[in-house]
C-alpha atoms as a PDB file:
ATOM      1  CA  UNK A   1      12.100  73.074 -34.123  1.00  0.00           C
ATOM      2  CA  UNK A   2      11.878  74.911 -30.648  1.00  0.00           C
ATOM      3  CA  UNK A   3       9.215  77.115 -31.411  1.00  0.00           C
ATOM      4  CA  UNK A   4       7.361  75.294 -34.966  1.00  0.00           C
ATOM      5  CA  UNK A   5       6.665  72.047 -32.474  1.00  0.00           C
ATOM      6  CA  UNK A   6       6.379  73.624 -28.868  1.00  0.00           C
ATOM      7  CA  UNK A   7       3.594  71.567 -28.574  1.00  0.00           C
ATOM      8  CA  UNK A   8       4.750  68.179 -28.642  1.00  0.00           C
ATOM      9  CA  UNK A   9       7.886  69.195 -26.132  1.00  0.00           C
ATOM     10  CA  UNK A  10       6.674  72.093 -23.946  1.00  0.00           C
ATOM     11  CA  UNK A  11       9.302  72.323 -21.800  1.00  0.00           C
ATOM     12  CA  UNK A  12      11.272  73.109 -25.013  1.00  0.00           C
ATOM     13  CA  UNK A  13      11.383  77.132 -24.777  1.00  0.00           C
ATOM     14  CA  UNK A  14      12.534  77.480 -21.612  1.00  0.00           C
ATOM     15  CA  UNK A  15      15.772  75.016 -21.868  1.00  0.00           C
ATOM     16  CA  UNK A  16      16.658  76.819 -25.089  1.00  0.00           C
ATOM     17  CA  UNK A  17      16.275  80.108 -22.845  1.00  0.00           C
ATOM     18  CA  UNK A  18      18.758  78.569 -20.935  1.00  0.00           C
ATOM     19  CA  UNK A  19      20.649  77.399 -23.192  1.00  0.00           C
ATOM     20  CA  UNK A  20      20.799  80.692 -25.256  1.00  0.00           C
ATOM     21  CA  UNK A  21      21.830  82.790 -21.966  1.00  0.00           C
ATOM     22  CA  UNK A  22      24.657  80.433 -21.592  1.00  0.00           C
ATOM     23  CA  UNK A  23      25.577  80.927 -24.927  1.00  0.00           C
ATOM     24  CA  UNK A  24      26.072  84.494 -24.825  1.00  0.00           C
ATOM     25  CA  UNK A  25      27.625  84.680 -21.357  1.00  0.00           C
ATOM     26  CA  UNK A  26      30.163  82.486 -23.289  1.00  0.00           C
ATOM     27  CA  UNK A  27      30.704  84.080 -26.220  1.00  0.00           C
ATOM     28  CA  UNK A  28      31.005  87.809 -24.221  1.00  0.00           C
ATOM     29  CA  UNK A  29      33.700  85.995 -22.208  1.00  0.00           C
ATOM     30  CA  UNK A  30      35.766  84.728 -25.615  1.00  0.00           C
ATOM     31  CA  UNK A  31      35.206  88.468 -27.020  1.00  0.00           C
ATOM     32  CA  UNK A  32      36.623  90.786 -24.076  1.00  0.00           C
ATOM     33  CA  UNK A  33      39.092  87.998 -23.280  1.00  0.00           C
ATOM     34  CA  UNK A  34      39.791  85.258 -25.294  1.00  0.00           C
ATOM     35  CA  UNK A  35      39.868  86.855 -29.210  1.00  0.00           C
ATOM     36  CA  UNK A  36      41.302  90.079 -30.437  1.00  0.00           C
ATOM     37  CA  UNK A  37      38.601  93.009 -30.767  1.00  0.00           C
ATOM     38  CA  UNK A  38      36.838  92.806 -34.100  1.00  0.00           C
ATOM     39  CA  UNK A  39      36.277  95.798 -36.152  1.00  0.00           C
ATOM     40  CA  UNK A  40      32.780  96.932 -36.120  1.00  0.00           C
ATOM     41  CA  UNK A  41      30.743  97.351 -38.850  1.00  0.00           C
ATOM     42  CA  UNK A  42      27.388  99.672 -39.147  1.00  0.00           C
ATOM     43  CA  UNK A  43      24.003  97.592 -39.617  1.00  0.00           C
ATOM     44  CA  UNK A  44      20.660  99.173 -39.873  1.00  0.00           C
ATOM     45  CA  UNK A  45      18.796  95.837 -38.691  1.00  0.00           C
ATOM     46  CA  UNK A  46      19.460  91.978 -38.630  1.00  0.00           C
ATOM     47  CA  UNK A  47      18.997  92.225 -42.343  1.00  0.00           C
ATOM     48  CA  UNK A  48      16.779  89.426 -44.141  1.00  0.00           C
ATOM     49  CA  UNK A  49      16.559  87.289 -40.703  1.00  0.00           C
ATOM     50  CA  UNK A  50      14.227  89.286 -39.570  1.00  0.00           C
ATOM     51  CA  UNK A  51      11.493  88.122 -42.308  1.00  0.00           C
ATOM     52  CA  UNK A  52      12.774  84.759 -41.735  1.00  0.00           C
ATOM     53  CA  UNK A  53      12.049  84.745 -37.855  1.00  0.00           C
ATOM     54  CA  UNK A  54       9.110  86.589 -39.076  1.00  0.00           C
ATOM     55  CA  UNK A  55       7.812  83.701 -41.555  1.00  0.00           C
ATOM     56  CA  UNK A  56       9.230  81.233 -38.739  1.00  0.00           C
ATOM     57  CA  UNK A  57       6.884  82.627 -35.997  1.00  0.00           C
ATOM     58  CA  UNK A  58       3.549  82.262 -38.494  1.00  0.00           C
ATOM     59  CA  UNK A  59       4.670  79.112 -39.264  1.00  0.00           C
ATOM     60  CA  UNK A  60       4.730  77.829 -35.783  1.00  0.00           C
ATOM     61  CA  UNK A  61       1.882  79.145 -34.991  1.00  0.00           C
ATOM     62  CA  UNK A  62      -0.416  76.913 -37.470  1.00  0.00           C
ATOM     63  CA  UNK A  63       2.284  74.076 -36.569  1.00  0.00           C
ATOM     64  CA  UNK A  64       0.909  73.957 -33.138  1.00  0.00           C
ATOM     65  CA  UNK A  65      -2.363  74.557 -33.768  1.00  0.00           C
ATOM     66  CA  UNK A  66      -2.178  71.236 -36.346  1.00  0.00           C
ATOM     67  CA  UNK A  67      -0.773  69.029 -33.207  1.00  0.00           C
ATOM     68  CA  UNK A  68      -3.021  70.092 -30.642  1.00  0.00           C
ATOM     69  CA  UNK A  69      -6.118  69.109 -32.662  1.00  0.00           C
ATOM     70  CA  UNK A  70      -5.071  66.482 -34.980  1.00  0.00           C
ATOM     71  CA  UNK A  71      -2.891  64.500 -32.768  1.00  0.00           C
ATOM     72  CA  UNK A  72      -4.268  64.949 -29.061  1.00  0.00           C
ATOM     73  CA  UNK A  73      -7.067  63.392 -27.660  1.00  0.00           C
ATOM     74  CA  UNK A  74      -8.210  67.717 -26.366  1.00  0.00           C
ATOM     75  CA  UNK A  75     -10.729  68.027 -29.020  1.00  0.00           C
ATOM     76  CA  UNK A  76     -12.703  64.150 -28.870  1.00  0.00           C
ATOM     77  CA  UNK A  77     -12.847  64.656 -24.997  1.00  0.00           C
ATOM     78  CA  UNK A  78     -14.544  68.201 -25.338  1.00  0.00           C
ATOM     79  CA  UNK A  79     -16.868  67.092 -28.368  1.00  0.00           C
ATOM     80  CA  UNK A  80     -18.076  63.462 -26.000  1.00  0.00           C
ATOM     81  CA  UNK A  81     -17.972  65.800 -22.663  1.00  0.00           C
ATOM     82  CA  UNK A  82     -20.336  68.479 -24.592  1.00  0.00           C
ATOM     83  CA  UNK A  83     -22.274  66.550 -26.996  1.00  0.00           C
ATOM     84  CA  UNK A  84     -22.240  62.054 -26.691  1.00  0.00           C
ATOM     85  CA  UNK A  85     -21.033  62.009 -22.535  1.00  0.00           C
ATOM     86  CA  UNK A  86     -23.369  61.467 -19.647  1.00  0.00           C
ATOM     87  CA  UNK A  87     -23.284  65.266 -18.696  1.00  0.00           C
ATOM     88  CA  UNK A  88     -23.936  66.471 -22.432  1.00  0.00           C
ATOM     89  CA  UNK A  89     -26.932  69.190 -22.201  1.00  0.00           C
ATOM     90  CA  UNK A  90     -26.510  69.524 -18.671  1.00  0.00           C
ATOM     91  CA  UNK A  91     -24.679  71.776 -15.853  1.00  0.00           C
ATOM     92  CA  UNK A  92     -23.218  69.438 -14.218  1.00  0.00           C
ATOM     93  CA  UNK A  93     -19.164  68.533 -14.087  1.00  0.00           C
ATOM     94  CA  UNK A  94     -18.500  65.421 -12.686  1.00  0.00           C
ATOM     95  CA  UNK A  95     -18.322  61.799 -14.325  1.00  0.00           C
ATOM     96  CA  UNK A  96     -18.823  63.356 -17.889  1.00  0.00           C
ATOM     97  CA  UNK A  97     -15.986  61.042 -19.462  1.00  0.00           C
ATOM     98  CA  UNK A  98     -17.898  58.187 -18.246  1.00  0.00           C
ATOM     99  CA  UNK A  99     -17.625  55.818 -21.277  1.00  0.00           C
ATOM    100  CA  UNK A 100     -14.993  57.691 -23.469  1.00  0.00           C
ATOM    101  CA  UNK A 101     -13.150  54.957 -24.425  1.00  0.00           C
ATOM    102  CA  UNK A 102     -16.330  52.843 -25.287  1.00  0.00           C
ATOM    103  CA  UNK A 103     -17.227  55.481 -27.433  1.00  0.00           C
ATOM    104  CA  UNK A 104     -13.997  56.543 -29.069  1.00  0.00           C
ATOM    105  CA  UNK A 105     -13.526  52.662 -30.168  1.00  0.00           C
ATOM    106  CA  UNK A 106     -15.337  50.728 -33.214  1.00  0.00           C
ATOM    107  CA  UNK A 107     -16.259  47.225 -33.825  1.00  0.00           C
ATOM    108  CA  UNK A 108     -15.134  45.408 -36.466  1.00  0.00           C
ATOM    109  CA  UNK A 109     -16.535  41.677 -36.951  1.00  0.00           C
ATOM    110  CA  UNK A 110     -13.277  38.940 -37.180  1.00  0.00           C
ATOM    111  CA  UNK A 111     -14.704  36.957 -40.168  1.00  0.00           C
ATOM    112  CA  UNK A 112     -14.740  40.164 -42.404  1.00  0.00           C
ATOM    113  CA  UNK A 113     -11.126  39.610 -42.525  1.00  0.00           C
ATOM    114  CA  UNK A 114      -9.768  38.576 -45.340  1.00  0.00           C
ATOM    115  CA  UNK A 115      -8.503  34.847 -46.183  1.00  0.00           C
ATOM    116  CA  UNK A 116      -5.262  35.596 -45.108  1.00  0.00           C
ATOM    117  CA  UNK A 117      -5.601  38.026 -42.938  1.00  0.00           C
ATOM    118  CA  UNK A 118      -8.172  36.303 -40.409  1.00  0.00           C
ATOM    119  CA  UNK A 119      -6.157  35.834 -37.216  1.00  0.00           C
ATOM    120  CA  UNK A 120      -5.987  32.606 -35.434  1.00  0.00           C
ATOM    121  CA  UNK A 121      -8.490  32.711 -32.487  1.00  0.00           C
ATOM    122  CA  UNK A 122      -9.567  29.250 -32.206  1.00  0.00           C
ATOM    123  CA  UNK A 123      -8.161  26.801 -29.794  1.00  0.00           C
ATOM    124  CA  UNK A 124      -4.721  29.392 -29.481  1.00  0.00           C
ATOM    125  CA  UNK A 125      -3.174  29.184 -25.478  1.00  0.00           C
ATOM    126  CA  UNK A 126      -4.518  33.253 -25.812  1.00  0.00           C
ATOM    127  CA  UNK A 127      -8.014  32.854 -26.153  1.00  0.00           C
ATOM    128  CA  UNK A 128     -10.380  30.024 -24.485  1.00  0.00           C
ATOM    129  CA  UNK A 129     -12.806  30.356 -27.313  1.00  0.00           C
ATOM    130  CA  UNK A 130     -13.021  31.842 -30.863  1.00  0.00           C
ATOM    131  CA  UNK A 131     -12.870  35.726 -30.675  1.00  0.00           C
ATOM    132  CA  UNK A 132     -15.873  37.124 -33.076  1.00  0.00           C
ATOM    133  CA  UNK A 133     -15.505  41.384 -32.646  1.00  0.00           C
ATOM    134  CA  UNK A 134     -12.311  43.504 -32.451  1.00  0.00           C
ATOM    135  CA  UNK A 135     -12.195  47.064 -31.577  1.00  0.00           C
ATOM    136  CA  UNK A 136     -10.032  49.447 -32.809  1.00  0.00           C
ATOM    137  CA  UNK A 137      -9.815  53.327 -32.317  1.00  0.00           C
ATOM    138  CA  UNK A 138     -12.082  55.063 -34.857  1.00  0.00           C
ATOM    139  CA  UNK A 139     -15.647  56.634 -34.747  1.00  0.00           C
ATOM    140  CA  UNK A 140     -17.236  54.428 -37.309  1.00  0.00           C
ATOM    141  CA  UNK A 141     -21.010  52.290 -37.783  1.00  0.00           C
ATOM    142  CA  UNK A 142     -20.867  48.550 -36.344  1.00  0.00           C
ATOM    143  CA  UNK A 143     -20.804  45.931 -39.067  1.00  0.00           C
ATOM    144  CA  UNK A 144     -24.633  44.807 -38.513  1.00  0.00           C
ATOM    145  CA  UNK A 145     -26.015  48.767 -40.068  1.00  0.00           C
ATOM    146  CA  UNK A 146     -27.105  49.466 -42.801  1.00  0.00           C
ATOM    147  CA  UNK A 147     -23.734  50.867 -44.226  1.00  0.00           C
ATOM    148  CA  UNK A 148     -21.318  49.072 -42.127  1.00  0.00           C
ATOM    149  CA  UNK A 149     -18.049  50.522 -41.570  1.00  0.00           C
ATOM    150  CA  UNK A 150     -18.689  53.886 -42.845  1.00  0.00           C
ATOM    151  CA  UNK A 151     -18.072  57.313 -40.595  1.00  0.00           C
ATOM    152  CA  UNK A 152     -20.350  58.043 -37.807  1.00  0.00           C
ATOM    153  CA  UNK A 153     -22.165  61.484 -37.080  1.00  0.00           C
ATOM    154  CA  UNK A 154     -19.558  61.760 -33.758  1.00  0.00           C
ATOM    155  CA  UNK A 155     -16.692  61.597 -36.300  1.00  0.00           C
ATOM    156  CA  UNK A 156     -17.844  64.542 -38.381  1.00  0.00           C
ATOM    157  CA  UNK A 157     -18.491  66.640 -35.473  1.00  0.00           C
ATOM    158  CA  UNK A 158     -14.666  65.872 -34.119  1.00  0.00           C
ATOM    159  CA  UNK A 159     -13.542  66.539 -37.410  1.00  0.00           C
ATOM    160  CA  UNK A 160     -15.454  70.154 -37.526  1.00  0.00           C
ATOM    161  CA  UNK A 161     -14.472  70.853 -34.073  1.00  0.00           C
ATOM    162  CA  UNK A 162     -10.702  70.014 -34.993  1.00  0.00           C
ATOM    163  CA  UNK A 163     -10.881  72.546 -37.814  1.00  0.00           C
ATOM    164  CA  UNK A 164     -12.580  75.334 -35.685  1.00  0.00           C
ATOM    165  CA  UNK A 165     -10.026  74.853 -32.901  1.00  0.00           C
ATOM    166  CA  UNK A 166      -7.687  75.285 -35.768  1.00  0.00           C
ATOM    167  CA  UNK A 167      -8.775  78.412 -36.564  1.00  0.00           C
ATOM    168  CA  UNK A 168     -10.001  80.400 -33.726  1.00  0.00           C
ATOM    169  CA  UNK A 169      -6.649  79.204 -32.441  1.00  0.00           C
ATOM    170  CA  UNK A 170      -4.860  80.942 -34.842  1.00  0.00           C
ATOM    171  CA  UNK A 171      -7.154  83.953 -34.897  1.00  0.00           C
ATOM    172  CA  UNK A 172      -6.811  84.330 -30.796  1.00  0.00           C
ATOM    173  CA  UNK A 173      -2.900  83.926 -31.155  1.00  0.00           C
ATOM    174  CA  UNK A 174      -2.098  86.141 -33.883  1.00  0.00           C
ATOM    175  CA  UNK A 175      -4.663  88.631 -32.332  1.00  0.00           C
ATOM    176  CA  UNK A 176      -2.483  88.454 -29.117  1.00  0.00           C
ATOM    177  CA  UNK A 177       0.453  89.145 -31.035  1.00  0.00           C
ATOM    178  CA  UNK A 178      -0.499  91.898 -32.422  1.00  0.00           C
ATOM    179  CA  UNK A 179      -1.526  93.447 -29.435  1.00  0.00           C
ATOM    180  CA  UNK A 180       1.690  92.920 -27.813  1.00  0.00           C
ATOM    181  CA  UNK A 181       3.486  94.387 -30.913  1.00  0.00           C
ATOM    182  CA  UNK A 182       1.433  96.974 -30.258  1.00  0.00           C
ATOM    183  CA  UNK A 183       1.615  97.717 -26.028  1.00  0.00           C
ATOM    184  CA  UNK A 184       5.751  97.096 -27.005  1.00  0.00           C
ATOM    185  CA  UNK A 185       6.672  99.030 -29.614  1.00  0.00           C
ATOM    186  CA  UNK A 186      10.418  98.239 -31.441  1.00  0.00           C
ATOM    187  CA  UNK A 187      11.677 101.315 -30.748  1.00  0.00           C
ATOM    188  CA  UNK A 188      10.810 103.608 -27.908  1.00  0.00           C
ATOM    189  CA  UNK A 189       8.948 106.634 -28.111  1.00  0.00           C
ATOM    190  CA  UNK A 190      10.910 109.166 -27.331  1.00  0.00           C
ATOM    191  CA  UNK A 191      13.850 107.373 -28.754  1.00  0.00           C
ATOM    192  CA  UNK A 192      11.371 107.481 -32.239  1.00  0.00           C
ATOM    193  CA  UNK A 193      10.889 110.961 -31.237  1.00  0.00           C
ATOM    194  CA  UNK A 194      14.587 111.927 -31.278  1.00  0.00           C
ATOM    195  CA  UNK A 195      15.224 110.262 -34.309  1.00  0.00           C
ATOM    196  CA  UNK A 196      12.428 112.033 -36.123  1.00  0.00           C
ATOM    197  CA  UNK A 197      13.954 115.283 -35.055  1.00  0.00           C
ATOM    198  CA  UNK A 198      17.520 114.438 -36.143  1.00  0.00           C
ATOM    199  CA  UNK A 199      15.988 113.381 -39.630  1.00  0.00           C
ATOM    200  CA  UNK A 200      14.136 117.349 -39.569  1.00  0.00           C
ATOM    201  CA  UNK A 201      17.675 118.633 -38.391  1.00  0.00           C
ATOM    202  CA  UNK A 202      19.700 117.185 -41.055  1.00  0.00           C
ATOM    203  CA  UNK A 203      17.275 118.092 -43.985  1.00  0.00           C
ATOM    204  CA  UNK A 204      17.339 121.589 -42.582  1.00  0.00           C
ATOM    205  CA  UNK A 205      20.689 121.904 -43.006  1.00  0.00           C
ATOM    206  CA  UNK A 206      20.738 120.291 -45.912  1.00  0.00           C
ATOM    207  CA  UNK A 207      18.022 122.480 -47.449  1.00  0.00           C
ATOM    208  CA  UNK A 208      20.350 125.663 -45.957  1.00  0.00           C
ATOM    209  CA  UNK A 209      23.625 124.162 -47.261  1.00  0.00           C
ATOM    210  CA  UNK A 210      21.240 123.875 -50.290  1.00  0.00           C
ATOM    211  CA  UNK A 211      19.947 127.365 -50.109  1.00  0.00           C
ATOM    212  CA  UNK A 212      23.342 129.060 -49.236  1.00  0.00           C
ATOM    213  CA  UNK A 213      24.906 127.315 -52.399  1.00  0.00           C
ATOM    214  CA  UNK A 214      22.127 128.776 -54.908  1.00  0.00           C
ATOM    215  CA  UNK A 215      22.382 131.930 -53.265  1.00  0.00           C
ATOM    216  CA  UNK A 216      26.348 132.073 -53.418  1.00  0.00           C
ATOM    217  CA  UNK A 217      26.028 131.336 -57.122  1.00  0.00           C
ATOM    218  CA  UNK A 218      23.491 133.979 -58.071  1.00  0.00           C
ATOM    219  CA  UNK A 219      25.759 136.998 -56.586  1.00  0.00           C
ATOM    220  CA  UNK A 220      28.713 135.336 -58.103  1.00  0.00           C
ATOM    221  CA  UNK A 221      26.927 135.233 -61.247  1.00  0.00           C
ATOM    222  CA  UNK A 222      25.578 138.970 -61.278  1.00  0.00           C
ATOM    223  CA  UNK A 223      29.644 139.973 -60.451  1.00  0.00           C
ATOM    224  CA  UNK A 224      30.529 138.362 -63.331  1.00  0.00           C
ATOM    225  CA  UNK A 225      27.351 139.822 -65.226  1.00  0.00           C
ATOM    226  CA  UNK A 226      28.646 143.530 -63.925  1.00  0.00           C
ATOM    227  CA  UNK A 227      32.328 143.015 -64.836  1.00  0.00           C
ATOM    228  CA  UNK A 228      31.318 141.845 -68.552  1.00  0.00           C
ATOM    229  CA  UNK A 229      29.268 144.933 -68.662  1.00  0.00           C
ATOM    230  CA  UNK A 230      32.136 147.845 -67.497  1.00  0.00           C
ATOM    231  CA  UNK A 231      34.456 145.764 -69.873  1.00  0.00           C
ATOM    232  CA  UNK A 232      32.064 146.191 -72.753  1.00  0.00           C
ATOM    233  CA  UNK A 233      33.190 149.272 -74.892  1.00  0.00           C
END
């Protein structure tokens, strides 16, 4: 949950950090003092966890990408700075949220309620007279248009924004990763290097073990070849 909703908790990495380097200060303690010295046993790699971590870090990474533009306000500030604001086509910087909330909230007419749902705004202690509009947090047309209700033009550009934040953020992230795969390899060069030439050295002698064997049975062979002949009579 650390690293699939980073986004939500940021300070999240860095206490399990913490946490983690705690963890194995303890557990080094319990092992050199605490508990009797386990055998040890020969492992290649960590085995099927590393696809999992693997499948764990993609996973995150269109987890967070999901948050930041479906459940933050980033993307609607951007598309009213840059497109609906007071400083949209312009160079300027200053006072270009000027009427955000305005914008970001609808208008929804009282007596469109339903019978039963139509709250009780006349003569209440709350209101002084009878309340006729609402607002509410949507980007949709006033009731008086000519399709009341239905999504406005700024809705369908947050929406598109949203998904292209989506993916360039995934593109830009997973590009990063790569590259820093890259720059930091797993192994080491020259520790890649040495292993390489272990590899050559065994199937050398392997191959010469190989070779020595073959050759070993051919002479025996022909001795047995020239005894069978001198026997012959």
């Amino acid at each position: 949950f650390t690293t699939i909703f980073v986004a939500a908790f940021p300070l999240a990495p860095l206490l399990a950090l913490i946490n983690n380097i705690i963890e194995i200060r303890l557990d080094a303690y319990k092992f050199v003092t605490q508990w009797r010295r386990p055998l040890p046993s020969q492992a290649k790699d960590i085995g099927i966890w590393y696809g999992i971590l693997e499948g764990i870090g993609i996973l995150s990474v269109i987890t967070n990408a999901f948050v930041i533009a479906v459940t933050s306000d980033f993307i609607p500030r951007l598309v009213y700075a840059y497109k609906y604001g007071p400083c949209a086509g312009q160079s300027q910087s200053e006072g270009c949220m000027m009427g955000y909330v305005n914008a970001s909230l609808s208008i929804f007419r009282v007596s469109d309620f339903e019978g039963r749902s139509q709250p009780r705004t006349n003569g209440s202690e709350m209101f002084e007279e009878a309340v006729r509009f609402c607002r509410y947090r949507d980007y949709r047309e006033p009731p008086d248009s000519a399709e009341p209700y239905s999504y406005t033009l700024q809705f369908w550009h947050v929406l598109a924004a949203r998904l292209a934040f989506i993916i360039v953020f995934e593109h830009m992230v997973f590009a990063i990763k790569t590259l820093i795969a890259y720059l930091i390899p797993d192994l080491p060069k020259d520790l890649r290097d040495r292993m390489r030439r272990e590899k050559y050295l065994i199937q050398e002698m392997m191959y010469e073990a190989e070779l020595e064997r073959l050759q070993k049975e051919k002479r025996e062979k022909k001795k047995k070849d020239r005894v069978h002949h001198k026997e012959w009579p």
